[in-house]
N, C-alpha and C. Protein backbone atom coordinates (compact mmCIF):
# COMPACT_ATOMS: atom_id res chain seq x y z
N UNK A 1 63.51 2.16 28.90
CA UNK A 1 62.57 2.30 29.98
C UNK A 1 61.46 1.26 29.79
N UNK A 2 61.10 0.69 30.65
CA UNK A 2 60.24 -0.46 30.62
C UNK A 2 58.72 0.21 31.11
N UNK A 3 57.71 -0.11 30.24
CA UNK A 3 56.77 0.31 30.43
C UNK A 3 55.45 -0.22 30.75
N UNK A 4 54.45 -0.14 31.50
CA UNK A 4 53.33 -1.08 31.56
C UNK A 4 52.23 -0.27 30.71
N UNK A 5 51.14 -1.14 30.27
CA UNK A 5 50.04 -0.54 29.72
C UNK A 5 49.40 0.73 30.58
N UNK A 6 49.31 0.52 31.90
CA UNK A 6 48.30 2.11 32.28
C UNK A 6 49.29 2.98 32.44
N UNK A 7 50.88 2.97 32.21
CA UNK A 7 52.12 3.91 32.35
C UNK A 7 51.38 5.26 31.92
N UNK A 8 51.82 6.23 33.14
CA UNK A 8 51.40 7.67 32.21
C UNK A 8 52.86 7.83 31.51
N UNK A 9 52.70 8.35 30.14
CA UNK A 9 53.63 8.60 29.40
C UNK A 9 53.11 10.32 28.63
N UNK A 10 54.20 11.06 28.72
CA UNK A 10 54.11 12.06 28.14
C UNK A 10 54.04 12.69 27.18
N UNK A 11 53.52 13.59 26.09
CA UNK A 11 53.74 14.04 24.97
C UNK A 11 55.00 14.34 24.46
N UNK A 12 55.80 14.58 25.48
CA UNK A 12 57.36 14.98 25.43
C UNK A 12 58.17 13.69 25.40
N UNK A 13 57.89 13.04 25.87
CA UNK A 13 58.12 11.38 25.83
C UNK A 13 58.11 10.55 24.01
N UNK A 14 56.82 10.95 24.03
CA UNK A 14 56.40 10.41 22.92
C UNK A 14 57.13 10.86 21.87
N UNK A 15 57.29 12.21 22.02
CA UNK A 15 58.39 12.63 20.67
C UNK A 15 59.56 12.21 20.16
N UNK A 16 59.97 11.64 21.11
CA UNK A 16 61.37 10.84 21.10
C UNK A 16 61.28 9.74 20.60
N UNK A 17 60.18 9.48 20.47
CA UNK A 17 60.12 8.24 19.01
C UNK A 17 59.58 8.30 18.61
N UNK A 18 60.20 8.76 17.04
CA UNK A 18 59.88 9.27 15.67
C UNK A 18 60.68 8.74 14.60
N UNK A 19 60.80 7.05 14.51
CA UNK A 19 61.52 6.90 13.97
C UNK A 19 61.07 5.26 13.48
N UNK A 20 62.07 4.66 12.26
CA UNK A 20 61.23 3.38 11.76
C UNK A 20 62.06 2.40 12.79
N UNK A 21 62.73 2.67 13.73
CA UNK A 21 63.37 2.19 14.82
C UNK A 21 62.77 1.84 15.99
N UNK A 22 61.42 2.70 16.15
CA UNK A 22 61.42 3.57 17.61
C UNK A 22 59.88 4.33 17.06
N UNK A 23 59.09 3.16 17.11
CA UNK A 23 57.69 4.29 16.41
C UNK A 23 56.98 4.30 17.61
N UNK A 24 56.12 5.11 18.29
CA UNK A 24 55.53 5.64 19.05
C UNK A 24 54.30 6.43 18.50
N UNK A 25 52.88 6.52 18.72
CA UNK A 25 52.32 7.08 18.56
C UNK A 25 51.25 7.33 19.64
N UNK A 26 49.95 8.40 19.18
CA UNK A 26 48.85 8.59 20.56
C UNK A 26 47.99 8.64 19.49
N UNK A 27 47.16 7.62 20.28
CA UNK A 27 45.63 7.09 19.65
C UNK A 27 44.51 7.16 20.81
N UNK A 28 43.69 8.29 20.97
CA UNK A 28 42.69 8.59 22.15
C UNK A 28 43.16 8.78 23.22
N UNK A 29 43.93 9.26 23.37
CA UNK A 29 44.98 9.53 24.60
C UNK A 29 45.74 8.45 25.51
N UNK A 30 45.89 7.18 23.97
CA UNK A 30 46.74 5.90 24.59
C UNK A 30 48.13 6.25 23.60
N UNK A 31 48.95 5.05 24.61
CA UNK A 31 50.42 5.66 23.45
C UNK A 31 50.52 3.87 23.21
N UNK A 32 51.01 4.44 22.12
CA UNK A 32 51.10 2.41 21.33
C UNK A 32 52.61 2.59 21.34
N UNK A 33 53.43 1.54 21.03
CA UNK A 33 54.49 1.68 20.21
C UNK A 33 54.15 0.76 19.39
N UNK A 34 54.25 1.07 17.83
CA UNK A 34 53.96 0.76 16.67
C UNK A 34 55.06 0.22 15.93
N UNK A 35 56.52 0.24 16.34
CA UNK A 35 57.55 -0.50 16.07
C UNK A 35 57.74 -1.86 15.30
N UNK A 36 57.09 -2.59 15.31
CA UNK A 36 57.02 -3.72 15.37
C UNK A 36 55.95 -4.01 14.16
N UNK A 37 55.31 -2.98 14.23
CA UNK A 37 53.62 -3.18 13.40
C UNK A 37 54.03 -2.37 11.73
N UNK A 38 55.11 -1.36 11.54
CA UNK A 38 55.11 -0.36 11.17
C UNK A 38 55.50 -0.32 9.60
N UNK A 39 55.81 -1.58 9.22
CA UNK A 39 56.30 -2.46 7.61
C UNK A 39 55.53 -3.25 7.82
N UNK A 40 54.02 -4.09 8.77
CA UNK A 40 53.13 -4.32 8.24
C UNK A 40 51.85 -3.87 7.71
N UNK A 41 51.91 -2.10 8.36
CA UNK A 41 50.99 -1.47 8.28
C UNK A 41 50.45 -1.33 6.45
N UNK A 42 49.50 -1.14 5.93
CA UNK A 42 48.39 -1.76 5.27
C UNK A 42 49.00 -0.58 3.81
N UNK A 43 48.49 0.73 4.64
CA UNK A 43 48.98 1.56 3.81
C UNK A 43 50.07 2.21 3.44
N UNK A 44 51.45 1.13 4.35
CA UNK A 44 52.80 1.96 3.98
C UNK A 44 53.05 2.13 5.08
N UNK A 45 54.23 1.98 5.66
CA UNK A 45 55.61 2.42 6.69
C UNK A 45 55.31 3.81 6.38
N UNK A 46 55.43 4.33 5.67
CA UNK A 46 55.31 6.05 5.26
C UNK A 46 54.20 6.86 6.56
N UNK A 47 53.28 6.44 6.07
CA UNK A 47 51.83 6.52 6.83
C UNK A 47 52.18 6.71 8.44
N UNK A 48 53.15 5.45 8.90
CA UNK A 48 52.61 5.89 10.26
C UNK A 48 53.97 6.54 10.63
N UNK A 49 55.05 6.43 9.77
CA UNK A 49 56.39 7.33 10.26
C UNK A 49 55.70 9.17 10.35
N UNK A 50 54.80 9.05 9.64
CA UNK A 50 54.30 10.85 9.56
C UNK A 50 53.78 10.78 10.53
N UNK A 51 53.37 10.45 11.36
CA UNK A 51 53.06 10.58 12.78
C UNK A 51 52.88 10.07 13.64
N UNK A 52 54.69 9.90 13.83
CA UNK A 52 55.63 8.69 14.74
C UNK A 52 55.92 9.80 15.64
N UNK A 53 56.04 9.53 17.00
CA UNK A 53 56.20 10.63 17.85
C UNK A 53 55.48 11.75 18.19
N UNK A 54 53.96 11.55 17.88
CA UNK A 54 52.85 12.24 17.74
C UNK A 54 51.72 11.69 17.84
N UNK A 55 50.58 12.80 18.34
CA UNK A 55 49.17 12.52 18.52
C UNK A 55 48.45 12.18 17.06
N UNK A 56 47.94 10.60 16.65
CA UNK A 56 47.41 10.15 15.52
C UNK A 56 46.24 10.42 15.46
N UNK A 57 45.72 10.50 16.08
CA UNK A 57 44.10 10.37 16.66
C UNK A 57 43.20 10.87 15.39
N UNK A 58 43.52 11.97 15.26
CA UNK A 58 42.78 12.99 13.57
C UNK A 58 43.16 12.05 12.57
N UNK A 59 44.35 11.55 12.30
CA UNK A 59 44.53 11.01 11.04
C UNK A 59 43.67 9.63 11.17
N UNK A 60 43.99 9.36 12.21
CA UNK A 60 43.41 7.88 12.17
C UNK A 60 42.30 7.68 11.77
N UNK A 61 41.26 8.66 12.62
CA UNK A 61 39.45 8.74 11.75
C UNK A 61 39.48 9.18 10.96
N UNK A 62 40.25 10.05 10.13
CA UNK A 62 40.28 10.66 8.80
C UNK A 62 40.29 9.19 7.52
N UNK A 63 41.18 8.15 7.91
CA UNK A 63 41.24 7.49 7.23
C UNK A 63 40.33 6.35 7.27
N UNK A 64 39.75 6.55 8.08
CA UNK A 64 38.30 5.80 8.70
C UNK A 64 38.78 4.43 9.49
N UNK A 65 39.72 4.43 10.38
CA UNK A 65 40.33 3.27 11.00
C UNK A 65 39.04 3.01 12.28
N UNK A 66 37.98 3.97 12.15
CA UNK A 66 36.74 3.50 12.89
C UNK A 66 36.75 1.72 13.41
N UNK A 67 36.40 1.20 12.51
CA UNK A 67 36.31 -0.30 12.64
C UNK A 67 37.88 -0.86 13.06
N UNK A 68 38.48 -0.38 13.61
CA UNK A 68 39.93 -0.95 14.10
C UNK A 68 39.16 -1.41 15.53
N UNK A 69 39.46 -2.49 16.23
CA UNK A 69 39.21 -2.61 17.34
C UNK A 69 39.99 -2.43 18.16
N UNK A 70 39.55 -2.26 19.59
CA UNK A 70 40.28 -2.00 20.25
C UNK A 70 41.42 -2.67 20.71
N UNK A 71 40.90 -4.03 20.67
CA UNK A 71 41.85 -5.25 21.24
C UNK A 71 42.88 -5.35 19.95
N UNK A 72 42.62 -4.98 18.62
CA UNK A 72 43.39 -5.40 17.96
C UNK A 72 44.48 -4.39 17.92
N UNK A 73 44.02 -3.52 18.55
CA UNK A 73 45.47 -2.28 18.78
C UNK A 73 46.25 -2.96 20.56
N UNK A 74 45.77 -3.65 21.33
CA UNK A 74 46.13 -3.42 21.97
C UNK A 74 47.24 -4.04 22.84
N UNK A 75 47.69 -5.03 21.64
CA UNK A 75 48.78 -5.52 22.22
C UNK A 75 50.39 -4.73 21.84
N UNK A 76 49.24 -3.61 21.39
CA UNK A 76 51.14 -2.26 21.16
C UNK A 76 51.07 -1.26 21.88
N UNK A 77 49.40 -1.07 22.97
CA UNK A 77 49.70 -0.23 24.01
C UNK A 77 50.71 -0.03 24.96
N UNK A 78 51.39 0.64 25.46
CA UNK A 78 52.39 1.00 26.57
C UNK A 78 51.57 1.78 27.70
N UNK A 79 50.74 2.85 27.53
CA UNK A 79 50.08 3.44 28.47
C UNK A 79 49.31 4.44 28.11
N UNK A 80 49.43 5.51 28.47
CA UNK A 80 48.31 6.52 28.39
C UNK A 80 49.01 8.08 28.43
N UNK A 81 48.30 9.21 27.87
CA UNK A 81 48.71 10.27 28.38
C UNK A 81 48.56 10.42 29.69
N UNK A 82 48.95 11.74 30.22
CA UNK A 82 48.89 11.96 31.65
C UNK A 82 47.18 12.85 31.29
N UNK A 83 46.45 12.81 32.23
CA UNK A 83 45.18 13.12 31.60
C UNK A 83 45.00 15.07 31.54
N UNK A 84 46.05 15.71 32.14
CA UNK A 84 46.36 16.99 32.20
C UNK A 84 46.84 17.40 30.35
N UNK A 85 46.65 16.61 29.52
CA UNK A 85 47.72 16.46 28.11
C UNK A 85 46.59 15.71 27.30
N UNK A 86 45.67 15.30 27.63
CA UNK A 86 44.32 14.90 26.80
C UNK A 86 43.63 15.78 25.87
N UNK A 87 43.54 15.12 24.80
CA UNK A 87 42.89 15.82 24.07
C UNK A 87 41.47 15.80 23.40
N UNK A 88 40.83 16.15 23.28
CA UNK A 88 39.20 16.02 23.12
C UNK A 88 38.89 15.88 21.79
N UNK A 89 38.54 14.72 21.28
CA UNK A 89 38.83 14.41 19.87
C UNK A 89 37.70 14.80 19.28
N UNK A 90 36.16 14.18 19.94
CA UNK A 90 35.02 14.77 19.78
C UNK A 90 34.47 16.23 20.01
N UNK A 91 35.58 17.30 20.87
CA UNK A 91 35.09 18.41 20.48
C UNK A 91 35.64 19.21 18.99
N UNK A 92 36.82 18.64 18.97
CA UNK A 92 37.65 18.86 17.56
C UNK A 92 37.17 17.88 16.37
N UNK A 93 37.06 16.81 16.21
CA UNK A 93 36.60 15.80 15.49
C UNK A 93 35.07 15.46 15.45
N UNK A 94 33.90 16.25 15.57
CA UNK A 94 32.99 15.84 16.19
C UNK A 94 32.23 14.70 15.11
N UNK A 95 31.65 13.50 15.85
CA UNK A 95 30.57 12.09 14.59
C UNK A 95 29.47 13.32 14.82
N UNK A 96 28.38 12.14 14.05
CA UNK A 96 27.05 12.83 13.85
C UNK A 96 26.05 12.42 15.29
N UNK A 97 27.14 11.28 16.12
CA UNK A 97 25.91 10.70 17.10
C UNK A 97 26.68 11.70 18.26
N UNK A 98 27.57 13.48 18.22
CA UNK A 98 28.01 13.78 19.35
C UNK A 98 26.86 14.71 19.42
N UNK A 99 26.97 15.78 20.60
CA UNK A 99 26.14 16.33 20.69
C UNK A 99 26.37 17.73 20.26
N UNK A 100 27.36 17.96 19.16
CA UNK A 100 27.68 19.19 18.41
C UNK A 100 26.64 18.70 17.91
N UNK A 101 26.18 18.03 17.02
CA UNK A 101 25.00 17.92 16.11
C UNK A 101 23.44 17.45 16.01
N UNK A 102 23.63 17.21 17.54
CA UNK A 102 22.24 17.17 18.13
C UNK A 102 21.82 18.06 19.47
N UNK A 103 22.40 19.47 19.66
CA UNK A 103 21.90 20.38 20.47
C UNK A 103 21.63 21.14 19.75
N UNK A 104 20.83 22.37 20.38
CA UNK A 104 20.62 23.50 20.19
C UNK A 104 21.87 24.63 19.59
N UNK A 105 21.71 25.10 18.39
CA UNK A 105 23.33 26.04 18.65
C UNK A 105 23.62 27.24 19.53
N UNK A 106 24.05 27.87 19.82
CA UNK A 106 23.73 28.65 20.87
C UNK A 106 24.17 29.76 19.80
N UNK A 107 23.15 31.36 20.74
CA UNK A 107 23.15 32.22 19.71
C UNK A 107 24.22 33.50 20.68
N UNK A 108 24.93 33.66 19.63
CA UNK A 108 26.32 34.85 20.29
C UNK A 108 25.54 36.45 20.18
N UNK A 109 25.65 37.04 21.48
CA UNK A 109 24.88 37.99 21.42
C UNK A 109 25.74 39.32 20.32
């Protein structure tokens, strides 16, 4: 299937490549294919086969790929989730500049 960068592509989609053949991943609710990238990756082929056919997004800031730019990911974009399948990285993942950590907490009666 031939794909363009703003392609909506599915989570169900994405699963279907999970492989050092066929790597696919979701990074902010973009889908890369990583195929190509995946025996140059830094820390090991291993690394991104664990979540080949899957949403990376957690691991990725976990490992502090912060300073990755955007452009430098983006010649392995294919497209995007469908935005019904988005996931909210900052309410799950929250930095210190979100506003989990600069509001008020709210008090549960």
């Amino acid at each position: 299937m031939m794909q363009t960068k703003d392609a909506e592509i599915s989570l169900n989609e994405v699963s279907t490549h999970d492989s050092i053949d066929n790597c696919w991943v979701v990074l902010f609710n973009n889908v890369y294919d990583l195929t190509a990238f995946v025996n140059e990756h830094p820390g090991g082929a291993e690394v991104l086969l664990e979540h080949a056919g899957r949403d990376a997004t957690l691991a990725f800031q976990q490992a502090g790929h912060q300073t990755v730019s955007e452009s430098r990911l983006e010649p392995y974009k294919i497209g995007q989730l469908p935005t019904h399948e988005w996931f909210d990285v900052e309410r799950v993942f929250p930095t210190k500049s979100s506003s989990v950590f600069t509001s008020t907490p709210s008090v549960l009666p």
